[in-house]
N, C-alpha and C. Protein backbone atom coordinates (compact mmCIF):
# COMPACT_ATOMS: atom_id res chain seq x y z
N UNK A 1 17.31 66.31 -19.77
CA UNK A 1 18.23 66.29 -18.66
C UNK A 1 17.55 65.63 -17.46
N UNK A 2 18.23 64.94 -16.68
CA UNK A 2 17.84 63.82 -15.61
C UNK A 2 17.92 64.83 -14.42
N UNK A 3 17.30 65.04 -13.60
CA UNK A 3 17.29 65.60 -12.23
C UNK A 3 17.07 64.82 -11.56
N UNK A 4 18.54 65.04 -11.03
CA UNK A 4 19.19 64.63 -9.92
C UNK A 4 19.02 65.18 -8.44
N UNK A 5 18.24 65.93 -7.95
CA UNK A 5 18.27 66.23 -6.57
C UNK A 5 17.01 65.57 -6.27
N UNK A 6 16.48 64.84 -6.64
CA UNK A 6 15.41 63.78 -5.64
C UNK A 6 16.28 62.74 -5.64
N UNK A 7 16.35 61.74 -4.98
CA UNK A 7 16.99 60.77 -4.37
C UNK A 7 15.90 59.28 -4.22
N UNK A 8 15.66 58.94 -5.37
CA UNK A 8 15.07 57.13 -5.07
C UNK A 8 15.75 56.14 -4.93
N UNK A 9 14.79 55.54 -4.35
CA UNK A 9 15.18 53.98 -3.46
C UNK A 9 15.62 53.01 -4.80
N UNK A 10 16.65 51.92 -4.00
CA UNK A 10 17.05 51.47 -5.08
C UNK A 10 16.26 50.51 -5.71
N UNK A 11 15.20 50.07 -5.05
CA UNK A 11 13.85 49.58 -5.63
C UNK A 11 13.46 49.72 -6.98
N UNK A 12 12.92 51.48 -6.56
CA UNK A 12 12.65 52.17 -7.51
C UNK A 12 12.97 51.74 -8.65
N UNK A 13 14.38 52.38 -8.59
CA UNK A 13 15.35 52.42 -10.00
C UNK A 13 15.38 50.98 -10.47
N UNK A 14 15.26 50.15 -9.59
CA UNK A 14 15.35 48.46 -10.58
C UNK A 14 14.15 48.35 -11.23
N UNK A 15 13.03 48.84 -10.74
CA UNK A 15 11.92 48.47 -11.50
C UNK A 15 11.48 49.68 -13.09
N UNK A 16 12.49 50.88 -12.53
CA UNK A 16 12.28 51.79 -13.95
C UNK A 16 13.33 51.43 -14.80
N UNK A 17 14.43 50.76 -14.47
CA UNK A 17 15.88 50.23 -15.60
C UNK A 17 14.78 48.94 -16.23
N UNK A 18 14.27 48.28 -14.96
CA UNK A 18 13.63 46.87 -15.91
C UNK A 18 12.45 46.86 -16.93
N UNK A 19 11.85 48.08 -16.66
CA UNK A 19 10.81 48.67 -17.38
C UNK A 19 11.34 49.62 -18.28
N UNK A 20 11.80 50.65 -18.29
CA UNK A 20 12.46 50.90 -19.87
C UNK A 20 13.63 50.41 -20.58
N UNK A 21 14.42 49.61 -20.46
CA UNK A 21 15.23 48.84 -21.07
C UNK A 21 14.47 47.79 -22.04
N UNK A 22 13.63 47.44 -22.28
CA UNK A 22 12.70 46.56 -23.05
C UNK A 22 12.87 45.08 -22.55
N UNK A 23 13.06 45.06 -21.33
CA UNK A 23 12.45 44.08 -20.75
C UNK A 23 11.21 43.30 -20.61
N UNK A 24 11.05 42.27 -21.44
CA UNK A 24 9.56 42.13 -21.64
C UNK A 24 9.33 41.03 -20.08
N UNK A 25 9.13 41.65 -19.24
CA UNK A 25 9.27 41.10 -18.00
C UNK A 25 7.67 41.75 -17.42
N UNK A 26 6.42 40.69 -16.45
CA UNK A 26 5.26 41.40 -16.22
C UNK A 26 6.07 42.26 -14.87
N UNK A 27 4.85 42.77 -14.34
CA UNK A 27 4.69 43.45 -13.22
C UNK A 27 4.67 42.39 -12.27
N UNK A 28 3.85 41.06 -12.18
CA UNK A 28 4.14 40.53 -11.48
C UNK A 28 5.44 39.58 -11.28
N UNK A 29 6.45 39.66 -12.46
CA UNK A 29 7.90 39.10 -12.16
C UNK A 29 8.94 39.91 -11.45
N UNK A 30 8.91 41.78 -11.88
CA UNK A 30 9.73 42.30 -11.46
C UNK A 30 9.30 42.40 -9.94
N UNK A 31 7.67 41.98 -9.62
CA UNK A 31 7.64 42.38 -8.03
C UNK A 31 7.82 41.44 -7.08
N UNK A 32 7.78 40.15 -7.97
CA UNK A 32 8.36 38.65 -7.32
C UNK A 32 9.85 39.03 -7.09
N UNK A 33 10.83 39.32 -8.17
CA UNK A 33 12.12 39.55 -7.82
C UNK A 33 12.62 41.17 -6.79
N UNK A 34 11.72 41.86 -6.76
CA UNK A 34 12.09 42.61 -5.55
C UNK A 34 11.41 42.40 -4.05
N UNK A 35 10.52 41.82 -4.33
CA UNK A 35 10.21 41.20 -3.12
C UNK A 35 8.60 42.34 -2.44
N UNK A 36 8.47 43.36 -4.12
CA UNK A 36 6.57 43.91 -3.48
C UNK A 36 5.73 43.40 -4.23
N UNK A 37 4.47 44.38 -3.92
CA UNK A 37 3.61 44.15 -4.87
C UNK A 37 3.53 44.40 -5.59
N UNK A 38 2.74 43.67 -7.19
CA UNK A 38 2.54 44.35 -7.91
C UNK A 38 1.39 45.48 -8.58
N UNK A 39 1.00 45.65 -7.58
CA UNK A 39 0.12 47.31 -7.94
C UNK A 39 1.12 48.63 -7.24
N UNK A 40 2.20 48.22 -6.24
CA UNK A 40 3.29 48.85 -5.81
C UNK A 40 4.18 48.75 -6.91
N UNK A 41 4.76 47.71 -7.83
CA UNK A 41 5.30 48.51 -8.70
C UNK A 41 4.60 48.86 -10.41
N UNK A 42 3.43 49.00 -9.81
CA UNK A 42 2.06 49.79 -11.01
C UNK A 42 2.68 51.37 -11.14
N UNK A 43 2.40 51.78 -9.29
CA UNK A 43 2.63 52.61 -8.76
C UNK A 43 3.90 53.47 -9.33
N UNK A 44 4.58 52.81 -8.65
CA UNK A 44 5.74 53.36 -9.25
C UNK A 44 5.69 53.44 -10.94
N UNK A 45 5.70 52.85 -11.85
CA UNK A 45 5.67 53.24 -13.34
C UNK A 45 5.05 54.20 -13.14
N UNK A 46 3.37 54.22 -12.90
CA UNK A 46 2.68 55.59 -13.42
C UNK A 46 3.30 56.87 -12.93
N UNK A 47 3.90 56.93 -11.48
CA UNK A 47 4.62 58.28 -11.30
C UNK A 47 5.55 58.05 -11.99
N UNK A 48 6.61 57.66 -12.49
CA UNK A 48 7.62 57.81 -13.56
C UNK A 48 7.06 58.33 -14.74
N UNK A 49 6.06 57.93 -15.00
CA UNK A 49 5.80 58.16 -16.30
C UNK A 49 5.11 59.59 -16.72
N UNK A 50 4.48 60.16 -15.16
CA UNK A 50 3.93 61.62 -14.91
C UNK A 50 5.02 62.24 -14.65
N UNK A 51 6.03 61.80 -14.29
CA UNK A 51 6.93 62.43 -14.06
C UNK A 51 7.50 63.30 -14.96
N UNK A 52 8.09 62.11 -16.27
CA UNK A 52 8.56 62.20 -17.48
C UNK A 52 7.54 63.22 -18.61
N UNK A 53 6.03 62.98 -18.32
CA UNK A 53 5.00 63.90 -18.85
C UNK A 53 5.28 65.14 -18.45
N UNK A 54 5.12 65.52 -17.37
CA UNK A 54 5.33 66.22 -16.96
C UNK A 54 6.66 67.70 -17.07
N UNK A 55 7.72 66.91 -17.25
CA UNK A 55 9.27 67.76 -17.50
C UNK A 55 8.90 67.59 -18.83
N UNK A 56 8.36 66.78 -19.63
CA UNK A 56 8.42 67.20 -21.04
C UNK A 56 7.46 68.30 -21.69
N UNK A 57 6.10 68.15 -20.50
CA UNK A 57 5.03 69.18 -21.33
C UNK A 57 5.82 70.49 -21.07
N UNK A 58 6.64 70.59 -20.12
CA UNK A 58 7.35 71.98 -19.38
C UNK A 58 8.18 73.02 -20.42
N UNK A 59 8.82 71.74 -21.45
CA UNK A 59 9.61 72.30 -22.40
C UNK A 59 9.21 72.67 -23.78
């Protein structure tokens, strides 16, 4: 189940749809097309991905 009461930027969410959808796209394309860096959207994956560790070790 997705929890919904945190609220991310729509940044965010373009770079976690473009990254798990099997987008074989680098880090440095999705951060050319949003306009950061790419160790900013490093960033972002690895908390998604602790995130996702995280609610799963829970269950």
């Amino acid at each position: 189940m997705v929890n919904t009461s945190r609220t991310i930027s729509w940044k965010t969410s373009k770079v976690l749809i473009s990254s798990s959808v099997g987008d074989e796209r680098t880090q440095r394309e999705i951060a050319k097309e949003l306009g950061i860096s790419r160790s900013y959207v490093s960033r972002i994956e690895k908390r998604a991905l602790m995130k996702l560790y995280h609610d799963f070790a829970k269950r």
